[in-house]
PDB file of N, CA and C in Angstrom:
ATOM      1  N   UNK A   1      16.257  59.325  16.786  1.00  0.00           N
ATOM      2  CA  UNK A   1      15.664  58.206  16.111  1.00  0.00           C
ATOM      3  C   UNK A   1      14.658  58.653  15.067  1.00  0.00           C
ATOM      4  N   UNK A   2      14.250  57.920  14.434  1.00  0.00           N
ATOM      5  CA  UNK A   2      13.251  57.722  13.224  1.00  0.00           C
ATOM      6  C   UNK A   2      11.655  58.992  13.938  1.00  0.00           C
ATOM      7  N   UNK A   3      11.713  58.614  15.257  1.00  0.00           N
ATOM      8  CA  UNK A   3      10.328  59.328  15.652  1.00  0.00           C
ATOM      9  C   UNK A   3      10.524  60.817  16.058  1.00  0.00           C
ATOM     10  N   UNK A   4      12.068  60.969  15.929  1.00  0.00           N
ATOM     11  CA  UNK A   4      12.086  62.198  16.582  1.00  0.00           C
ATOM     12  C   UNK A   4      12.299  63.213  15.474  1.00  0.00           C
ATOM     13  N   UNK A   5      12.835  62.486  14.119  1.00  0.00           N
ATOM     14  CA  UNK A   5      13.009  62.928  13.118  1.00  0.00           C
ATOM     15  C   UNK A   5      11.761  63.503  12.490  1.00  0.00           C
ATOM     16  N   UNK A   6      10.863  62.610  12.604  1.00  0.00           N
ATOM     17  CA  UNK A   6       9.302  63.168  11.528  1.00  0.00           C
ATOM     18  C   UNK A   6       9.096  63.797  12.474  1.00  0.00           C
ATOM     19  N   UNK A   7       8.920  63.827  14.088  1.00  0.00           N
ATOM     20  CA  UNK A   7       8.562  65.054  14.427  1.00  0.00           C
ATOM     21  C   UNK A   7       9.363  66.542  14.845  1.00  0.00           C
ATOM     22  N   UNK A   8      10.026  66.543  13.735  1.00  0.00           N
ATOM     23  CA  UNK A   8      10.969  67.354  14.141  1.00  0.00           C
ATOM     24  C   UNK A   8      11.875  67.873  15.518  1.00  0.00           C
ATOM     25  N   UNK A   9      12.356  67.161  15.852  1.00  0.00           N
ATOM     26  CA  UNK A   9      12.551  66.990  17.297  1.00  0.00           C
ATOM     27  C   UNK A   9      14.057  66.279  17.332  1.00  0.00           C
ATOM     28  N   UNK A  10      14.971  66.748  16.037  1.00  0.00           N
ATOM     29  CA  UNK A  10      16.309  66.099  16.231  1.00  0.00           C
ATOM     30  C   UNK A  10      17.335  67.201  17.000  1.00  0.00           C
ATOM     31  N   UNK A  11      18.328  66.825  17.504  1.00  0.00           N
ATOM     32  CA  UNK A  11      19.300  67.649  17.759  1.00  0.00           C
ATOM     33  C   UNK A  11      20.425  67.866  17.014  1.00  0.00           C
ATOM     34  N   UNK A  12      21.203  68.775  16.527  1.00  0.00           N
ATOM     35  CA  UNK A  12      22.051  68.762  15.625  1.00  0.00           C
ATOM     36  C   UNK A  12      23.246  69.835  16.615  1.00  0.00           C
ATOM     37  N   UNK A  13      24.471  68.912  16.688  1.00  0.00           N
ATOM     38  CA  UNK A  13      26.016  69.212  17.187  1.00  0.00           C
ATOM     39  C   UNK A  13      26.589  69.863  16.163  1.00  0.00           C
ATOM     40  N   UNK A  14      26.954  70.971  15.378  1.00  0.00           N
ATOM     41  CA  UNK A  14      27.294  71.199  14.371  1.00  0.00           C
ATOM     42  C   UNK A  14      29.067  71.757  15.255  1.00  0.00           C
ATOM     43  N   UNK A  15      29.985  71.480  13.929  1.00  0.00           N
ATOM     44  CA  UNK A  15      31.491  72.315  14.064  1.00  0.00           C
ATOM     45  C   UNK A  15      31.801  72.989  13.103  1.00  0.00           C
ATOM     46  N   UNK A  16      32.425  74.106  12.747  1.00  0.00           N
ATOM     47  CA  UNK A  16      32.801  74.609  11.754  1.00  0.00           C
ATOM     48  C   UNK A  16      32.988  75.744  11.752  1.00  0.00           C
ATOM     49  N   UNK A  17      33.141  76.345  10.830  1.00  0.00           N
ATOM     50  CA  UNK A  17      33.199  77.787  10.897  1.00  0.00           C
ATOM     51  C   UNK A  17      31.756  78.451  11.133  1.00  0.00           C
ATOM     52  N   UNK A  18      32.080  79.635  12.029  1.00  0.00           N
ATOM     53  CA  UNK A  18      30.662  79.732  12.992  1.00  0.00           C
ATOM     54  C   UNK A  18      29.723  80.564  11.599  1.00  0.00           C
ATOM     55  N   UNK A  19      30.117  81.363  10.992  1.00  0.00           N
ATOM     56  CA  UNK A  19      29.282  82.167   9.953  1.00  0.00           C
ATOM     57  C   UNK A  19      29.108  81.194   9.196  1.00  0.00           C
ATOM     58  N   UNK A  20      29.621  80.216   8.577  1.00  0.00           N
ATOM     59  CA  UNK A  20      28.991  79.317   7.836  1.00  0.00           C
ATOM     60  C   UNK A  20      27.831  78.246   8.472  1.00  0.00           C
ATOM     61  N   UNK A  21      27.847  78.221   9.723  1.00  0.00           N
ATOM     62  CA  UNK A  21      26.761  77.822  10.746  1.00  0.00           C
ATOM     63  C   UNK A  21      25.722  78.683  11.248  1.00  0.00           C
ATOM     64  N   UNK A  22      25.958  80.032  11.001  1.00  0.00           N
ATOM     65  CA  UNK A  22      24.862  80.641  11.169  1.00  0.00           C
ATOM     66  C   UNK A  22      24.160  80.377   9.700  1.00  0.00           C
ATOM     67  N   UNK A  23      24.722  80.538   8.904  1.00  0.00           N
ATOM     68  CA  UNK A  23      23.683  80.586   7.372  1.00  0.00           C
ATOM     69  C   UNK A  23      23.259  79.426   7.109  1.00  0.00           C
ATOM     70  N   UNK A  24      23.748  77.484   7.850  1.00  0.00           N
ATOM     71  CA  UNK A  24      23.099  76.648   7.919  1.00  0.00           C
ATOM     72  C   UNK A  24      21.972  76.675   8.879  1.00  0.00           C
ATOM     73  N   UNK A  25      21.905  77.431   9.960  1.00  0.00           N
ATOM     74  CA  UNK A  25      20.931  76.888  10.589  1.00  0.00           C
ATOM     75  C   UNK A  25      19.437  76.822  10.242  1.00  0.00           C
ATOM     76  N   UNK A  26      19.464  78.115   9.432  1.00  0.00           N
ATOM     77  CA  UNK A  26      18.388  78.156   9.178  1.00  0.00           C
ATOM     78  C   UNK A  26      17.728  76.988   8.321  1.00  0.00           C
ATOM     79  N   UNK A  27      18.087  76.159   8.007  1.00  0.00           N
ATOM     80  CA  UNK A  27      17.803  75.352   7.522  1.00  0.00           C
ATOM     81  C   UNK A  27      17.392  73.919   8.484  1.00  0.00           C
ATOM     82  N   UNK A  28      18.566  73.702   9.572  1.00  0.00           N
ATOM     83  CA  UNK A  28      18.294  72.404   9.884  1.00  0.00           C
ATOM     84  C   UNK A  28      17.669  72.988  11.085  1.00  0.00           C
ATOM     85  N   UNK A  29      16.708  74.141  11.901  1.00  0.00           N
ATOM     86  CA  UNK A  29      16.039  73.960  12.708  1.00  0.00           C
ATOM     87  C   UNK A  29      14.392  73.690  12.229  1.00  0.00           C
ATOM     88  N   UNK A  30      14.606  73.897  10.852  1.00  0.00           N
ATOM     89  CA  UNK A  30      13.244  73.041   9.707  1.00  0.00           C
ATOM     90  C   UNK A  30      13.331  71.304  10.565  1.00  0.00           C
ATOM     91  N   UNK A  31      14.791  71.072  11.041  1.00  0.00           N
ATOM     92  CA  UNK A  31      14.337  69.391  11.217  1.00  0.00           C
ATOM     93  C   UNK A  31      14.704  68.917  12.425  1.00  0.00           C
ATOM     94  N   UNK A  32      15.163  70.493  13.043  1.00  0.00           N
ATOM     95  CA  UNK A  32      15.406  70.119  14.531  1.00  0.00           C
ATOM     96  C   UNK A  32      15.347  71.342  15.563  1.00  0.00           C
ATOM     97  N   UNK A  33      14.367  70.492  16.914  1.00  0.00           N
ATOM     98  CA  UNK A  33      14.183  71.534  17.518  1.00  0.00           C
ATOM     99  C   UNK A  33      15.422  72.287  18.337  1.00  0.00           C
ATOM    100  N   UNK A  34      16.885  71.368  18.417  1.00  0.00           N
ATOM    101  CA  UNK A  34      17.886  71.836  19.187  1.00  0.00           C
ATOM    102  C   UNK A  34      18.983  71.726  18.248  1.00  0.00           C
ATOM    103  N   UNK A  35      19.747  73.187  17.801  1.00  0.00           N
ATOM    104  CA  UNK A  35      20.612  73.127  16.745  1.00  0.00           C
ATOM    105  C   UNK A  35      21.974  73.677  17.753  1.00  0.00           C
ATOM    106  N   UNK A  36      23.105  73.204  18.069  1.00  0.00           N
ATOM    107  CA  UNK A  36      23.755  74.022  19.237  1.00  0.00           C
ATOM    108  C   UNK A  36      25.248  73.710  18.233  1.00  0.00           C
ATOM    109  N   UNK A  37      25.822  74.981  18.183  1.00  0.00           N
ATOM    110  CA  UNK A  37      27.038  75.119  17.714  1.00  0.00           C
ATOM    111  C   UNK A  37      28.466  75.142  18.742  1.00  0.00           C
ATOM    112  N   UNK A  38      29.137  73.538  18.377  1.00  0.00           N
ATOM    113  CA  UNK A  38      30.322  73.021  19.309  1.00  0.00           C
ATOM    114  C   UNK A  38      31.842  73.895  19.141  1.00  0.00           C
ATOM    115  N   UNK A  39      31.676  74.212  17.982  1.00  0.00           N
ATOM    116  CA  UNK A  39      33.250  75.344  17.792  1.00  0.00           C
ATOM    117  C   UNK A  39      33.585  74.545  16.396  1.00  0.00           C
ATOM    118  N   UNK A  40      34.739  74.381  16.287  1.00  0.00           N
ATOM    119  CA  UNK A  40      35.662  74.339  14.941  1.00  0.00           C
ATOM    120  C   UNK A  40      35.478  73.095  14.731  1.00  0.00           C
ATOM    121  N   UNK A  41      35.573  72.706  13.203  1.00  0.00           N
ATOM    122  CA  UNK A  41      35.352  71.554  12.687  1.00  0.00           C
ATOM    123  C   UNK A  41      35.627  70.297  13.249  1.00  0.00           C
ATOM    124  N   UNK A  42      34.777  69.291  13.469  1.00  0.00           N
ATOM    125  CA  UNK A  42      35.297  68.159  13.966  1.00  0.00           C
ATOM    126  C   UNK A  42      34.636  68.317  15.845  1.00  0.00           C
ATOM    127  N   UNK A  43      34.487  69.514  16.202  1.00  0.00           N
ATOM    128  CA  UNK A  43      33.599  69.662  17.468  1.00  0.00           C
ATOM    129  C   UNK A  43      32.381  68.893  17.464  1.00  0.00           C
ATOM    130  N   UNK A  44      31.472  69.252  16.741  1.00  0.00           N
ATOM    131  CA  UNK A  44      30.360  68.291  16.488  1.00  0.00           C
ATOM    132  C   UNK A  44      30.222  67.116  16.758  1.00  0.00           C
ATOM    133  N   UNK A  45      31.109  66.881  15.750  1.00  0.00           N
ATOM    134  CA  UNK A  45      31.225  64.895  15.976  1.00  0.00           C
ATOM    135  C   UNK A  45      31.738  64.358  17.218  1.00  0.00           C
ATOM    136  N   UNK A  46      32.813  64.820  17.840  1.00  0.00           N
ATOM    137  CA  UNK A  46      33.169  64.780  19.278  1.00  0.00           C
ATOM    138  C   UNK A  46      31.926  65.139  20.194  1.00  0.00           C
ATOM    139  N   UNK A  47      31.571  65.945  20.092  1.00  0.00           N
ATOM    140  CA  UNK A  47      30.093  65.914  21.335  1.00  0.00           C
ATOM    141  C   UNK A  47      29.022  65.019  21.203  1.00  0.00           C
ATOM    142  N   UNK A  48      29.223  64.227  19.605  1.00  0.00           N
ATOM    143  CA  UNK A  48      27.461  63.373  19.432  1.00  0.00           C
ATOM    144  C   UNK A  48      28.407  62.263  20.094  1.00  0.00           C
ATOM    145  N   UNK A  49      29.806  61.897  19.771  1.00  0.00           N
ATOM    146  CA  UNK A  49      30.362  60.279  20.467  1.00  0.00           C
ATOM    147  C   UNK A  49      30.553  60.516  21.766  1.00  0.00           C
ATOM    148  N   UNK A  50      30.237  61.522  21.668  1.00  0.00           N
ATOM    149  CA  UNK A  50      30.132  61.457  23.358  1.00  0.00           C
ATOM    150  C   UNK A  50      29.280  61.148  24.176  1.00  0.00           C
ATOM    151  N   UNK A  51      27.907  61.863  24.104  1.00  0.00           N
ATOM    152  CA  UNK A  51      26.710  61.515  24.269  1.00  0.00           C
ATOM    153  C   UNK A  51      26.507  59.960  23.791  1.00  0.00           C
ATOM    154  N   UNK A  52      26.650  59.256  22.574  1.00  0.00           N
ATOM    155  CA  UNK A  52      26.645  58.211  22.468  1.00  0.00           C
ATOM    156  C   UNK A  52      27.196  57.103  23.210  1.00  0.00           C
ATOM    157  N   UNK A  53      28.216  57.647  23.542  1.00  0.00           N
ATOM    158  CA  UNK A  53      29.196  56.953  24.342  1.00  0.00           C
ATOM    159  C   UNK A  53      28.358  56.635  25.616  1.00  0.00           C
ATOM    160  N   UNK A  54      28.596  57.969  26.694  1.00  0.00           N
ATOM    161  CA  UNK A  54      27.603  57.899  27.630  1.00  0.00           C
ATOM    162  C   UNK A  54      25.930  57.473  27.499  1.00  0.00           C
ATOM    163  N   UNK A  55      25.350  57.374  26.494  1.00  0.00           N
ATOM    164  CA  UNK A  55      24.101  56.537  26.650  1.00  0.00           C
ATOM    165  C   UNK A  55      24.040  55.018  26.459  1.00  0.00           C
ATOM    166  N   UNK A  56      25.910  54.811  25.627  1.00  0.00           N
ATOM    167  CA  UNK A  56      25.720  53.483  25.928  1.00  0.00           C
ATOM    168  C   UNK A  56      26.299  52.587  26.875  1.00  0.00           C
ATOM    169  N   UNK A  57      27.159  53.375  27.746  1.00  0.00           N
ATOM    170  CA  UNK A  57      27.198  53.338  29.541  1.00  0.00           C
ATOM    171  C   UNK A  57      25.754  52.824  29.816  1.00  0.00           C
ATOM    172  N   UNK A  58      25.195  53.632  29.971  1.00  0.00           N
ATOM    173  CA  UNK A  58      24.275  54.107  30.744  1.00  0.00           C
ATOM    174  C   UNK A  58      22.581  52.187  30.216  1.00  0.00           C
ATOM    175  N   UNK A  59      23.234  52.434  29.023  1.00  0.00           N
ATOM    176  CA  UNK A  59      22.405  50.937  28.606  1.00  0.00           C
ATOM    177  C   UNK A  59      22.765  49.741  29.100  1.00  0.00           C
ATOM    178  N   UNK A  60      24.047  50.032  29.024  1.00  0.00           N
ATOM    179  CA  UNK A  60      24.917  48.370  29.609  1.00  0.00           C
ATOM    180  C   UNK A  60      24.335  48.025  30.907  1.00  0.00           C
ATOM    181  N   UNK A  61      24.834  49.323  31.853  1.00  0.00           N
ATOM    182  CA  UNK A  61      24.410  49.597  32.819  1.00  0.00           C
ATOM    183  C   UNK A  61      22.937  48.923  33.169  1.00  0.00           C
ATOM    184  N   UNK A  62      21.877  49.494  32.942  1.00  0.00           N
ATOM    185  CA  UNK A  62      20.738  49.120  32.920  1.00  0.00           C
ATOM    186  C   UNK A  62      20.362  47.494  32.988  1.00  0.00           C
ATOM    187  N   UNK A  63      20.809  47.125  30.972  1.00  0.00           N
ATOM    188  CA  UNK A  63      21.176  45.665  31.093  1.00  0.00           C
ATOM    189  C   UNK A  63      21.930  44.699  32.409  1.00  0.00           C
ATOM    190  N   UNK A  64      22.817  44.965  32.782  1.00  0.00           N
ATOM    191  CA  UNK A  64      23.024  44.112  33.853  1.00  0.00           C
ATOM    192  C   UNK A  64      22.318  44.088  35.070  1.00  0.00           C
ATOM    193  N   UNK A  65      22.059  45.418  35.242  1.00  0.00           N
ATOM    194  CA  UNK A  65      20.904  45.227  36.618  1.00  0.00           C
ATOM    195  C   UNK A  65      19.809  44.576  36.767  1.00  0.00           C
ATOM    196  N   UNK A  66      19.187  44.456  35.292  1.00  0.00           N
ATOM    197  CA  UNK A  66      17.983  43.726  34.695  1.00  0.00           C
ATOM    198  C   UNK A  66      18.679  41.964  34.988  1.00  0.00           C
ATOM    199  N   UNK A  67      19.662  42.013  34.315  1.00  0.00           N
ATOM    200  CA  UNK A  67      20.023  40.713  34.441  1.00  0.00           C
ATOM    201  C   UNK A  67      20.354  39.897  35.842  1.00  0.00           C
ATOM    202  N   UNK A  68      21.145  40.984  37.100  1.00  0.00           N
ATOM    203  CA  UNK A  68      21.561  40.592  37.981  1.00  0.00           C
ATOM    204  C   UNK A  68      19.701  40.512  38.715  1.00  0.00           C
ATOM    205  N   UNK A  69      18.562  41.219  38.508  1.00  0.00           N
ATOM    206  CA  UNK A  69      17.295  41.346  39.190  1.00  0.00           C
ATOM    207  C   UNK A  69      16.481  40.175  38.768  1.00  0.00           C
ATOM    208  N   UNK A  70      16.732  39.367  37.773  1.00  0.00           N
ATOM    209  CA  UNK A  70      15.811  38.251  37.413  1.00  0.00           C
ATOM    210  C   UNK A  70      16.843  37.157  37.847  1.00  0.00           C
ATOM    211  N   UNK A  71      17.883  37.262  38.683  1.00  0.00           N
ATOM    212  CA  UNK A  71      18.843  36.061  39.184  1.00  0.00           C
ATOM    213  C   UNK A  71      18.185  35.661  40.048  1.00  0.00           C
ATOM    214  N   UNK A  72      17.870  36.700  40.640  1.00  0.00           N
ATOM    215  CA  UNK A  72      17.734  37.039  42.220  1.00  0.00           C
ATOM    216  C   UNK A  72      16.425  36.767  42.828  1.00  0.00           C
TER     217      UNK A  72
END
């Protein structure tokens, strides 16, 4: 998010060719404290929808319990 960004504190999933990821990193651990290299192009993006995925499990989740606890 927005707060994790100014404090440098993003995570970055990168895919690609790994030597061309070593000579980026140096750059994006300027904007993030966790830079972790997934493998070949298109890895990246598969591990952030993933995580996304599962946190938005994990919200729904939440939401209904909230909802089923003020029934009750």
């Amino acid at each position: 998010g927005v707060g994790a960004a100014r404090a440098g504190n993003l995570t970055f999933m990168v895919g690609g060719v790994e030597q061309e990821f070593d000579a980026a990193k140096e750059l994006l651990v300027c904007m993030g404290s966790n830079v972790v290299y997934c493998g070949e192009v298109g890895t990246g993006q598969a591990a952030k929808i993933c995580n996304n995925m599962l946190l938005a499990i994990s919200m729904i989740g939440t939401a209904e319990t909230m909802n089923l606890g003020i029934r009750f």
